[in-house]
PDB file of N, CA and C in Angstrom:
ATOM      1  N   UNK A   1      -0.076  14.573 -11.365  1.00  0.00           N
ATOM      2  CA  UNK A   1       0.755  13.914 -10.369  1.00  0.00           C
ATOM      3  C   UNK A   1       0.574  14.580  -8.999  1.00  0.00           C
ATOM      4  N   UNK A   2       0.588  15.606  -9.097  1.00  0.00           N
ATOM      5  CA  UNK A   2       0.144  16.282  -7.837  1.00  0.00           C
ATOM      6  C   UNK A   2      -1.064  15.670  -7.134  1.00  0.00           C
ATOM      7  N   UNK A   3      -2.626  15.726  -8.016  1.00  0.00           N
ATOM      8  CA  UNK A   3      -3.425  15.689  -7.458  1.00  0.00           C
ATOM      9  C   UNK A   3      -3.120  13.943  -6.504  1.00  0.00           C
ATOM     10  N   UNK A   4      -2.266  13.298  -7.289  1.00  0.00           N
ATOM     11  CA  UNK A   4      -1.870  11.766  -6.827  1.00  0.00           C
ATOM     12  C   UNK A   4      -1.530  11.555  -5.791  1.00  0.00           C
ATOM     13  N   UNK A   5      -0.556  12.639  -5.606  1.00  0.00           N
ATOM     14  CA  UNK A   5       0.409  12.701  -4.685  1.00  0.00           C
ATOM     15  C   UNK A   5      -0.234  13.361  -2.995  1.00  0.00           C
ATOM     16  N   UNK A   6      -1.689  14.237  -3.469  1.00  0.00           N
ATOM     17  CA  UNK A   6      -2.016  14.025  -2.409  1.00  0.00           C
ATOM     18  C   UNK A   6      -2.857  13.189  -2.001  1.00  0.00           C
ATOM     19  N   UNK A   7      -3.580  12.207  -2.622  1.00  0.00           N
ATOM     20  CA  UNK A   7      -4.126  11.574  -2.192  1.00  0.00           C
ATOM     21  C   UNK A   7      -3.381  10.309  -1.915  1.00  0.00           C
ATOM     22  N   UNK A   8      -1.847  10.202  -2.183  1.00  0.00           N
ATOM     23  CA  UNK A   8      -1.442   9.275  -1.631  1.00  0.00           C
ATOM     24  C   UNK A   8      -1.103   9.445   0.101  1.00  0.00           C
ATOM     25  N   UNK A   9      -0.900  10.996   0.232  1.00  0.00           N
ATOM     26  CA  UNK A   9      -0.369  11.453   1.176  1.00  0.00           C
ATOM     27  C   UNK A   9      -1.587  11.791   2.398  1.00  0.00           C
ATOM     28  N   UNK A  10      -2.641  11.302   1.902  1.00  0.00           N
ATOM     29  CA  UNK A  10      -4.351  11.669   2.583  1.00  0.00           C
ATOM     30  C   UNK A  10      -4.248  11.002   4.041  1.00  0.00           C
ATOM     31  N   UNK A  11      -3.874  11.379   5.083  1.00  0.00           N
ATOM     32  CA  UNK A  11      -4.312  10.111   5.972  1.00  0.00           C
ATOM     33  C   UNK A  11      -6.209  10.328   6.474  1.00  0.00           C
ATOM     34  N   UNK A  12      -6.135   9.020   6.914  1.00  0.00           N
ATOM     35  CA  UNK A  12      -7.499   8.519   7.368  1.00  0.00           C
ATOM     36  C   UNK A  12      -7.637   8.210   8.544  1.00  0.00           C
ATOM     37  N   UNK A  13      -8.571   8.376   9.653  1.00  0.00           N
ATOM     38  CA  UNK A  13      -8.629   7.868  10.865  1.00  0.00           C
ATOM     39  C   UNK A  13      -9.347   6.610  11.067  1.00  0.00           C
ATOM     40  N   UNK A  14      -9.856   6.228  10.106  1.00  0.00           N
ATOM     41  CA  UNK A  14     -10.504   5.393   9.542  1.00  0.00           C
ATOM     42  C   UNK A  14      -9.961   4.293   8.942  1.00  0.00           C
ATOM     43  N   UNK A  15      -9.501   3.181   9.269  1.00  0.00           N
ATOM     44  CA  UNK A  15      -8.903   1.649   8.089  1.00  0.00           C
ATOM     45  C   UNK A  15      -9.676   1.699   6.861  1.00  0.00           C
ATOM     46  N   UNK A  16     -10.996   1.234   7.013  1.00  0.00           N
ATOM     47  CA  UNK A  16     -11.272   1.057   5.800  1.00  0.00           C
ATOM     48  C   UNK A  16     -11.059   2.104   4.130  1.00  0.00           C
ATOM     49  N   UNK A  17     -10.895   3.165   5.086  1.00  0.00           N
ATOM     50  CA  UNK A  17     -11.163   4.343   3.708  1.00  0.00           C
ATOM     51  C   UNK A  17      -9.597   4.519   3.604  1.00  0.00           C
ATOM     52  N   UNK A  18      -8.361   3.715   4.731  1.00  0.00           N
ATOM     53  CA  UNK A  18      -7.316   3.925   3.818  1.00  0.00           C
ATOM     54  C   UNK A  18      -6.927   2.724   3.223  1.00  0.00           C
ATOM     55  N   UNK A  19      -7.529   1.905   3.335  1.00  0.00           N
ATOM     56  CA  UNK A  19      -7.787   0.922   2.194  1.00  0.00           C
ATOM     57  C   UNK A  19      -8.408   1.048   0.622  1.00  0.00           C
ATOM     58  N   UNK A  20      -9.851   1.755   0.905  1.00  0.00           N
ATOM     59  CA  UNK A  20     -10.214   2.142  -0.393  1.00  0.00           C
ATOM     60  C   UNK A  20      -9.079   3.241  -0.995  1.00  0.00           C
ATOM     61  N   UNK A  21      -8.432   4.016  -0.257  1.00  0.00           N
ATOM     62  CA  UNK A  21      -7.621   4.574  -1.241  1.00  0.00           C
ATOM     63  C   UNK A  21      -6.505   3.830  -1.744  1.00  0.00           C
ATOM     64  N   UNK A  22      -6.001   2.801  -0.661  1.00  0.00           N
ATOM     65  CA  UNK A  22      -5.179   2.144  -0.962  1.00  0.00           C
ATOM     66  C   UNK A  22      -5.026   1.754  -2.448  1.00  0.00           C
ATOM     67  N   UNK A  23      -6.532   0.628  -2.808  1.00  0.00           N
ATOM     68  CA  UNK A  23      -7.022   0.446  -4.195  1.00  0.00           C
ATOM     69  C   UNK A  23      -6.570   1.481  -5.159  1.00  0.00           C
ATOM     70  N   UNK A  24      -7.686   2.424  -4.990  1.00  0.00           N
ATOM     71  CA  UNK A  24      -7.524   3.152  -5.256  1.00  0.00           C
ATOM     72  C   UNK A  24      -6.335   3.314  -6.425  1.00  0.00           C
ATOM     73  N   UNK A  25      -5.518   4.091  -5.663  1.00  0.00           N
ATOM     74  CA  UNK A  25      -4.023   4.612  -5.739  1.00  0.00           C
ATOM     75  C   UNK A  25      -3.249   3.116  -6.672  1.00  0.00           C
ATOM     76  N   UNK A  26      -3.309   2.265  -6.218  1.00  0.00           N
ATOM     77  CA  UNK A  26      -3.352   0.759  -6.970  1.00  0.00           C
ATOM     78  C   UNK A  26      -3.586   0.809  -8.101  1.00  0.00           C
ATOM     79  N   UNK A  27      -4.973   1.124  -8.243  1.00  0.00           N
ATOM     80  CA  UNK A  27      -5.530   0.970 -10.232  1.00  0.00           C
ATOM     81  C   UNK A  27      -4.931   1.962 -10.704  1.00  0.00           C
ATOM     82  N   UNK A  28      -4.834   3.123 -10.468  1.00  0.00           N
ATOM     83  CA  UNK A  28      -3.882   4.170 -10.554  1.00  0.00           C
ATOM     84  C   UNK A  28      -2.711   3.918 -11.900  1.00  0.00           C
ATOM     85  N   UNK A  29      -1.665   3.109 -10.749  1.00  0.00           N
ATOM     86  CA  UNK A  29      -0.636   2.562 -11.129  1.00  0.00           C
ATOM     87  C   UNK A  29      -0.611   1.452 -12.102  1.00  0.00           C
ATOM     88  N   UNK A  30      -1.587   0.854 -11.584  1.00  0.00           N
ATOM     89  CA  UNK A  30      -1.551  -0.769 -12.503  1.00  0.00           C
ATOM     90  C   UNK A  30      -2.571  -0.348 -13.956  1.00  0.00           C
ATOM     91  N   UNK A  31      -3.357   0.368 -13.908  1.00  0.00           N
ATOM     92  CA  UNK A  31      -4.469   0.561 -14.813  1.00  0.00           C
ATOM     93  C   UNK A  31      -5.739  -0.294 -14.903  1.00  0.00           C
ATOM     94  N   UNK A  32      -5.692  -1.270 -13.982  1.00  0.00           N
ATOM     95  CA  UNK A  32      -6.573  -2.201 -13.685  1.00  0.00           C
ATOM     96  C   UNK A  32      -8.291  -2.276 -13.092  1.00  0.00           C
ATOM     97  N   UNK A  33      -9.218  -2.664 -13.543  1.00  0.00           N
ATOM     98  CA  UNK A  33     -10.702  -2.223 -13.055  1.00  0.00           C
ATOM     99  C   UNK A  33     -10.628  -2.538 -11.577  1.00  0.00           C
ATOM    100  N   UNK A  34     -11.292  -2.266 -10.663  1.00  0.00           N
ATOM    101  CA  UNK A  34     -11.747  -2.441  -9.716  1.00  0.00           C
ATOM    102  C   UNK A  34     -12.198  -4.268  -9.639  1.00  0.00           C
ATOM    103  N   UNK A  35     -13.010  -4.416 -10.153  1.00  0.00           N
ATOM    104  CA  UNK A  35     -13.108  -6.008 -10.346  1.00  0.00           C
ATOM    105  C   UNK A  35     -11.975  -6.757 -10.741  1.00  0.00           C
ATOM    106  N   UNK A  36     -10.861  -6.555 -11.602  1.00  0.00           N
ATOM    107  CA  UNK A  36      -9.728  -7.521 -11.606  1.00  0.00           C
ATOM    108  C   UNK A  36      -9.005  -7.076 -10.379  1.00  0.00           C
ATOM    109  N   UNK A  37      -8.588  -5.844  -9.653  1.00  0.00           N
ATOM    110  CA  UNK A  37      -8.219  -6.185  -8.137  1.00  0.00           C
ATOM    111  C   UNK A  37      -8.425  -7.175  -7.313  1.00  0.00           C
ATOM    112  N   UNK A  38     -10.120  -6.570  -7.242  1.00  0.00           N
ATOM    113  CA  UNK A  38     -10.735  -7.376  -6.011  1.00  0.00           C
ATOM    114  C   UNK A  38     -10.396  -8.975  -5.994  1.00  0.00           C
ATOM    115  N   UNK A  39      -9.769  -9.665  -7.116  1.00  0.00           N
ATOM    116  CA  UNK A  39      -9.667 -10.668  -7.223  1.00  0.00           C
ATOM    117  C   UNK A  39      -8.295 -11.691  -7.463  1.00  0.00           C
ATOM    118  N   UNK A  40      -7.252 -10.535  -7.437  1.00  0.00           N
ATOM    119  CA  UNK A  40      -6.159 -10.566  -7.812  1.00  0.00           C
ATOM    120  C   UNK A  40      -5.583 -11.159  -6.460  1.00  0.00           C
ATOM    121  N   UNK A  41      -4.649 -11.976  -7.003  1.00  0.00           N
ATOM    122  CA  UNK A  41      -4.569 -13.327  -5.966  1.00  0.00           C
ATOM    123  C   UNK A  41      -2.703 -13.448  -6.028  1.00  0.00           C
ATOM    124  N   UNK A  42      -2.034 -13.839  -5.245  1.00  0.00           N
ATOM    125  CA  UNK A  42      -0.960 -13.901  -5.002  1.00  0.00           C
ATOM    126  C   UNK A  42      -0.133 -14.610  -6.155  1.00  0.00           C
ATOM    127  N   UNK A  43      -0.716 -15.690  -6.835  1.00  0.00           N
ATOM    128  CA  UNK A  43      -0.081 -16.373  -7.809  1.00  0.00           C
ATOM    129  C   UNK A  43      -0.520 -15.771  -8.996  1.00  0.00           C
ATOM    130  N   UNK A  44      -0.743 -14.387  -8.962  1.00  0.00           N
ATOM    131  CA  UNK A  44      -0.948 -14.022 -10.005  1.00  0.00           C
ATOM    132  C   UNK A  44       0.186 -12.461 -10.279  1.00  0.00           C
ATOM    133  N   UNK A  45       1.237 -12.737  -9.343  1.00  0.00           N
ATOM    134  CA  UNK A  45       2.128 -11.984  -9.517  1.00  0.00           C
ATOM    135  C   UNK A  45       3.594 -12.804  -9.787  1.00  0.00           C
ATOM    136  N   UNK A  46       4.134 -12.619 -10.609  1.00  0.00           N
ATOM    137  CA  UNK A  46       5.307 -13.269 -11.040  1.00  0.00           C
ATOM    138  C   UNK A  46       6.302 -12.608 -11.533  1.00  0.00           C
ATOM    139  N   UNK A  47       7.687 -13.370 -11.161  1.00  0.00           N
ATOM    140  CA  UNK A  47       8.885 -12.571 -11.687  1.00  0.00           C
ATOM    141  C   UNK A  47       9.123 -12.415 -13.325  1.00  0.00           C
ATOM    142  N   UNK A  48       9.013 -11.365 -14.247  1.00  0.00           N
ATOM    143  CA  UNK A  48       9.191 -11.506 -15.668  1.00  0.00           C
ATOM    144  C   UNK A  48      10.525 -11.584 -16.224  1.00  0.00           C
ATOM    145  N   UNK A  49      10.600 -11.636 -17.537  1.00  0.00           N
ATOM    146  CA  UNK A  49      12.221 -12.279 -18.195  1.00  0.00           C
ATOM    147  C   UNK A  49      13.175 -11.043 -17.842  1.00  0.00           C
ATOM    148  N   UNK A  50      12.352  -9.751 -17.567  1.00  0.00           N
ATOM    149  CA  UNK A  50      13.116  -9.012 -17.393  1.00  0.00           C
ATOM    150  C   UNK A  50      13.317  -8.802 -15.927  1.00  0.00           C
ATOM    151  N   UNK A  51      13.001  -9.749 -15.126  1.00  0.00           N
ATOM    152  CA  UNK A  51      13.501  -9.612 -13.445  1.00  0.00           C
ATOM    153  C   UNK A  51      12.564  -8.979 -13.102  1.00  0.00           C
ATOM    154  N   UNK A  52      12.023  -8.044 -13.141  1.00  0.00           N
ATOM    155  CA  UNK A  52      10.811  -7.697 -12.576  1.00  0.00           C
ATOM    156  C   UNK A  52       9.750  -7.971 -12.482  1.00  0.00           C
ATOM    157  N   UNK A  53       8.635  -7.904 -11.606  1.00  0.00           N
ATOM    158  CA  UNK A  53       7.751  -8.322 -10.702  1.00  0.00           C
ATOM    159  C   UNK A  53       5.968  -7.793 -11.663  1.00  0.00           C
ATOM    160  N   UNK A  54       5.571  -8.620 -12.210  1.00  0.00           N
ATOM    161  CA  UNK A  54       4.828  -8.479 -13.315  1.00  0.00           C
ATOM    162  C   UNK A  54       3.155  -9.223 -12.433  1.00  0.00           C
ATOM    163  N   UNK A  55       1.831  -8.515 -13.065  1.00  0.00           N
ATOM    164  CA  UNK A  55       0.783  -9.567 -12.912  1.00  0.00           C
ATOM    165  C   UNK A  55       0.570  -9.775 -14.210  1.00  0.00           C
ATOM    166  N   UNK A  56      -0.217 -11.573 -14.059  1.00  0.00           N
ATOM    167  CA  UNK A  56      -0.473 -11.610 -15.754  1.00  0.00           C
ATOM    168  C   UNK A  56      -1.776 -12.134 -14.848  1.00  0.00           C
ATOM    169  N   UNK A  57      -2.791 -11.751 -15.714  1.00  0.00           N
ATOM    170  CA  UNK A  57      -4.395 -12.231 -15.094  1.00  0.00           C
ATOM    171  C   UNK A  57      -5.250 -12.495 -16.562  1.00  0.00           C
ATOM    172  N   UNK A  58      -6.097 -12.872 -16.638  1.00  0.00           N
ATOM    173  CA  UNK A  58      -7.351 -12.706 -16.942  1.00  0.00           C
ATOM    174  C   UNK A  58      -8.250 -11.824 -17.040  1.00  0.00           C
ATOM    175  N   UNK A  59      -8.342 -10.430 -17.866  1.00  0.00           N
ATOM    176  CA  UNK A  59      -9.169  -9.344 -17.354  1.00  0.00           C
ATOM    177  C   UNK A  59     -10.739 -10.069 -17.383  1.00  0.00           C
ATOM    178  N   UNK A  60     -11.611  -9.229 -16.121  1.00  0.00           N
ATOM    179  CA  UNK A  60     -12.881  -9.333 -16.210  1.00  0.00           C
ATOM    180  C   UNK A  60     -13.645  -9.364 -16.667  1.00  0.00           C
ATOM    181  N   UNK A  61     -13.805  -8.145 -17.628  1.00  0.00           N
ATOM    182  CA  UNK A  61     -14.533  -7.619 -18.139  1.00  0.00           C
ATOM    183  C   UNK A  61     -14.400  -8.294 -20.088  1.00  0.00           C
ATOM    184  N   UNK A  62     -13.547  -8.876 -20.123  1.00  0.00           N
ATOM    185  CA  UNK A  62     -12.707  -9.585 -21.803  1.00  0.00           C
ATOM    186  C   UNK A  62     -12.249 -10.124 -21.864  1.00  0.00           C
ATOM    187  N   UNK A  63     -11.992 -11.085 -20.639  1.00  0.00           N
ATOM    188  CA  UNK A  63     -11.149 -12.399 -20.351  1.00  0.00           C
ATOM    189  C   UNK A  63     -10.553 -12.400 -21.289  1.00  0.00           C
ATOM    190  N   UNK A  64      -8.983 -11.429 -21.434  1.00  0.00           N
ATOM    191  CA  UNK A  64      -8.129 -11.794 -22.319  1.00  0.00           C
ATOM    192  C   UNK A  64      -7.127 -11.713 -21.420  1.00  0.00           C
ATOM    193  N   UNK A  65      -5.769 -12.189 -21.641  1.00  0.00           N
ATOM    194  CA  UNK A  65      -4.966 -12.333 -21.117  1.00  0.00           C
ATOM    195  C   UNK A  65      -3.857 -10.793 -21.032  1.00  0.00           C
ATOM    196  N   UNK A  66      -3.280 -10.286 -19.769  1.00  0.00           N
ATOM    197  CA  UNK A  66      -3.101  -9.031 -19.221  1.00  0.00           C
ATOM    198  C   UNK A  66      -1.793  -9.136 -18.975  1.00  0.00           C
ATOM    199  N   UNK A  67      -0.164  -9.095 -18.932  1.00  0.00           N
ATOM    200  CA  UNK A  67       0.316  -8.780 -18.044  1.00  0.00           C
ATOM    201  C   UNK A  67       0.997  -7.740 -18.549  1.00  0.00           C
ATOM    202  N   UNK A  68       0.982  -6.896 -16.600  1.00  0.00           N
ATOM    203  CA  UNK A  68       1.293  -5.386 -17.030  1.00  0.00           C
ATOM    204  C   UNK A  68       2.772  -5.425 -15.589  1.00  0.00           C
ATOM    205  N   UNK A  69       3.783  -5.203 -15.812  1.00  0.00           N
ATOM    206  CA  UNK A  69       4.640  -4.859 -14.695  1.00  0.00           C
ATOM    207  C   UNK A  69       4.359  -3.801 -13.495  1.00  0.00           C
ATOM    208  N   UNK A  70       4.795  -4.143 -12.658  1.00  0.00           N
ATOM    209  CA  UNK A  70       4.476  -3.823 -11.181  1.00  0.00           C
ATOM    210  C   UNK A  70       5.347  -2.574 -11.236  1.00  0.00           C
ATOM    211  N   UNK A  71       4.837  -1.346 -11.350  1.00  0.00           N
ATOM    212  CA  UNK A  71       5.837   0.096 -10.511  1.00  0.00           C
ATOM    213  C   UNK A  71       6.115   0.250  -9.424  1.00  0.00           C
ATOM    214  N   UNK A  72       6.888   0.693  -8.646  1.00  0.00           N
ATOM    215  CA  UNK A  72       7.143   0.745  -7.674  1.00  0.00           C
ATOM    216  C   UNK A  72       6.193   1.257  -6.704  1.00  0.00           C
ATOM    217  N   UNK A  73       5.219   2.225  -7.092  1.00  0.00           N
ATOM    218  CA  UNK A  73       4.315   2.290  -5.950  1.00  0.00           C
ATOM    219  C   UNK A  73       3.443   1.496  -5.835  1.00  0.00           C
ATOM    220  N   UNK A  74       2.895   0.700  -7.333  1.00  0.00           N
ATOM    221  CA  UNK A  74       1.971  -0.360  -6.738  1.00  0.00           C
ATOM    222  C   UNK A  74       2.601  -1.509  -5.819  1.00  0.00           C
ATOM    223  N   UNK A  75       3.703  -1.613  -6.376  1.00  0.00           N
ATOM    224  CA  UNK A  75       4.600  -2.796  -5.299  1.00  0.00           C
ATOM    225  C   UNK A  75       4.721  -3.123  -3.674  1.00  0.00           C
ATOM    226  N   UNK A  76       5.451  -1.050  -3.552  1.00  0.00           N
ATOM    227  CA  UNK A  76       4.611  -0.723  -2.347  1.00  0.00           C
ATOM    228  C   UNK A  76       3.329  -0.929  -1.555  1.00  0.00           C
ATOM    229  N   UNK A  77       2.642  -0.521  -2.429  1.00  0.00           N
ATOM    230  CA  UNK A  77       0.742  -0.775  -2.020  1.00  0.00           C
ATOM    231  C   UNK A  77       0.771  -2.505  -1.505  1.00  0.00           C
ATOM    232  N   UNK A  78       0.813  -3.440  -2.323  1.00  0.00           N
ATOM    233  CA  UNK A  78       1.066  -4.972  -2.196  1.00  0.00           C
ATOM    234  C   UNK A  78       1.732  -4.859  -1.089  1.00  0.00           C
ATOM    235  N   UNK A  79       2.970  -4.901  -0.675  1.00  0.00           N
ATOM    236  CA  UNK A  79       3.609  -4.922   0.465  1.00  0.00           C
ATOM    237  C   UNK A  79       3.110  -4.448   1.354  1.00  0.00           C
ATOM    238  N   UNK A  80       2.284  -3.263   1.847  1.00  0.00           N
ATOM    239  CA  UNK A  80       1.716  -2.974   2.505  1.00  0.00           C
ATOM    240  C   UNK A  80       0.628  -3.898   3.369  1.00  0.00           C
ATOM    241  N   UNK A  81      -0.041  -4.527   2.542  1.00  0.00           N
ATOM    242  CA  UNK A  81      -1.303  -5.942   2.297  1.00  0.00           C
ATOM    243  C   UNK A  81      -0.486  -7.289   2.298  1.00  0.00           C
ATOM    244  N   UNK A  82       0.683  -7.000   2.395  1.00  0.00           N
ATOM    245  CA  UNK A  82       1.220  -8.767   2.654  1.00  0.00           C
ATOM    246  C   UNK A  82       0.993  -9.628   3.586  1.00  0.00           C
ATOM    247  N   UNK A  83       0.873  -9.361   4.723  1.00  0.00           N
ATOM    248  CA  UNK A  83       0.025 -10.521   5.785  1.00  0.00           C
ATOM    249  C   UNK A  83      -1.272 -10.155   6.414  1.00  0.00           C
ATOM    250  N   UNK A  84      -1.963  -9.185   5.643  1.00  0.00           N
ATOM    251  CA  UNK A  84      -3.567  -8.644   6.337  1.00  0.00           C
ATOM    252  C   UNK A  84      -4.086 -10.562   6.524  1.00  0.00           C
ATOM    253  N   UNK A  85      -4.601 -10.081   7.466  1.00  0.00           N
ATOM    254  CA  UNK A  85      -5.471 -11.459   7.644  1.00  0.00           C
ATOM    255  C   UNK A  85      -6.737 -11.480   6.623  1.00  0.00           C
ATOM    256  N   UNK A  86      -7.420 -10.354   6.740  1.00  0.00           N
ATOM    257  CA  UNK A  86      -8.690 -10.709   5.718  1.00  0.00           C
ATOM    258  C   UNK A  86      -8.362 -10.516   4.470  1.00  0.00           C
ATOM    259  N   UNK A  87      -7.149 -10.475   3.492  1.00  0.00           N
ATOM    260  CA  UNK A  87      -6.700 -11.007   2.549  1.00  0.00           C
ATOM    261  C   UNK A  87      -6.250 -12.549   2.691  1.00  0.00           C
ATOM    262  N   UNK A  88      -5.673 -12.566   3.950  1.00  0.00           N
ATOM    263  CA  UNK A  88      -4.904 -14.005   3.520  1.00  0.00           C
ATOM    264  C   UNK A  88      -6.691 -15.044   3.573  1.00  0.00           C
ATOM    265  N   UNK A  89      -7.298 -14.597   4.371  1.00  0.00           N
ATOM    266  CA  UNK A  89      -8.257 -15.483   4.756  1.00  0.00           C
ATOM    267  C   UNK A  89      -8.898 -16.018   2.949  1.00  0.00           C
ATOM    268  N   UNK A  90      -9.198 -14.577   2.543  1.00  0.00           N
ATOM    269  CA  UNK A  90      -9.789 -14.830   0.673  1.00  0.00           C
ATOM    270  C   UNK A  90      -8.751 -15.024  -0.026  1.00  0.00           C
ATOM    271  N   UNK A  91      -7.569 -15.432  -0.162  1.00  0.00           N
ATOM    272  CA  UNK A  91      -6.765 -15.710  -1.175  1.00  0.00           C
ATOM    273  C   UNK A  91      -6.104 -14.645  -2.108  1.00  0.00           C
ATOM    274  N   UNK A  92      -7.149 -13.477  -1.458  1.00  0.00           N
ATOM    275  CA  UNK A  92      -6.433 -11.977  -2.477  1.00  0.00           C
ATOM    276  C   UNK A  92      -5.660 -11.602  -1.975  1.00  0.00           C
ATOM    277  N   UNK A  93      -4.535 -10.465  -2.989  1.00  0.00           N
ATOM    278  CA  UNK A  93      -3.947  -9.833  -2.416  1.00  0.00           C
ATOM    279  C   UNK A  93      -4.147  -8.669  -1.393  1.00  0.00           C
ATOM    280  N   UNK A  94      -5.497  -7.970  -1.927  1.00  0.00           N
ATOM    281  CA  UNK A  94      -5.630  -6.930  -0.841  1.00  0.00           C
ATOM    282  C   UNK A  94      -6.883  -7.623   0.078  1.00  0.00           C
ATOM    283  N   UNK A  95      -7.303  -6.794   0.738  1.00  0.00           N
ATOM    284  CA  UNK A  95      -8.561  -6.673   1.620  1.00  0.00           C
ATOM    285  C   UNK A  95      -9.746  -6.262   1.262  1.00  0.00           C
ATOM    286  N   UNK A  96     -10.379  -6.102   0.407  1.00  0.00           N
ATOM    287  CA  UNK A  96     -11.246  -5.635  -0.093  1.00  0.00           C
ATOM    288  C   UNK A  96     -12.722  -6.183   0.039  1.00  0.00           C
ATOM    289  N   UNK A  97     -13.356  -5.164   0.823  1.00  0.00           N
ATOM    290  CA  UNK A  97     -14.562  -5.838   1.602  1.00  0.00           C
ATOM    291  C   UNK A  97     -16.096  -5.734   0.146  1.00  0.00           C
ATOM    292  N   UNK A  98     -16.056  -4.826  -0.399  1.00  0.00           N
ATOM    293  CA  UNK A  98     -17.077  -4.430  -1.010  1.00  0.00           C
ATOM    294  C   UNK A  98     -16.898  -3.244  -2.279  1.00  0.00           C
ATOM    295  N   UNK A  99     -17.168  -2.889  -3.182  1.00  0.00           N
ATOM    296  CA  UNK A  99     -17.278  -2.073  -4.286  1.00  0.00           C
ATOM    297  C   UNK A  99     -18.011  -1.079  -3.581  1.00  0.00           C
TER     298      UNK A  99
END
């Protein structure tokens, strides 16, 4: 948790690389590949029976069906990315230019 904690706490002078940590820090939380991010799309977050804020997707790599509830720091992370333009432009939630 530590080592987490500083790389949540890393700043960058740089956007893009506090984006990649952004991710990052994201799969982290969610447990999710890099490829089901990059693709993870707004209607793919939904409220669950238990009130909380859940994705259910399609994994990539086994197209089986996924949903894992949202922790509070990934929630954070999302909120962070809520009106980026070059998300809204691709339909994803984050910004994510390249692997």
């Amino acid at each position: 948790m530590e080592e987490i904690k500083r790389l949540e706490d890393k700043y960058f002078d740089i956007k893009r690389l506090e984006v990649v940590r952004d991710i990052f820090v994201f799969q982290i939380y969610t447990g999710l590949a890099y490829s089901d991010v990059s693709k993870l799309k707004k209607e793919d977050i939904s409220i669950g029976i238990d009130g909380n804020q859940w994705i259910t997707i399609y994994r990539s790599k086994t197209n089986t069906r996924t949903s894992l509830p949202l922790l509070p720091k990934a929630l954070e992370i999302i909120e962070k990315y809520r009106n980026n333009l070059e998300a809204e432009i691709k339909g994803t939630v984050f910004p994510i230019s390249s692997n």
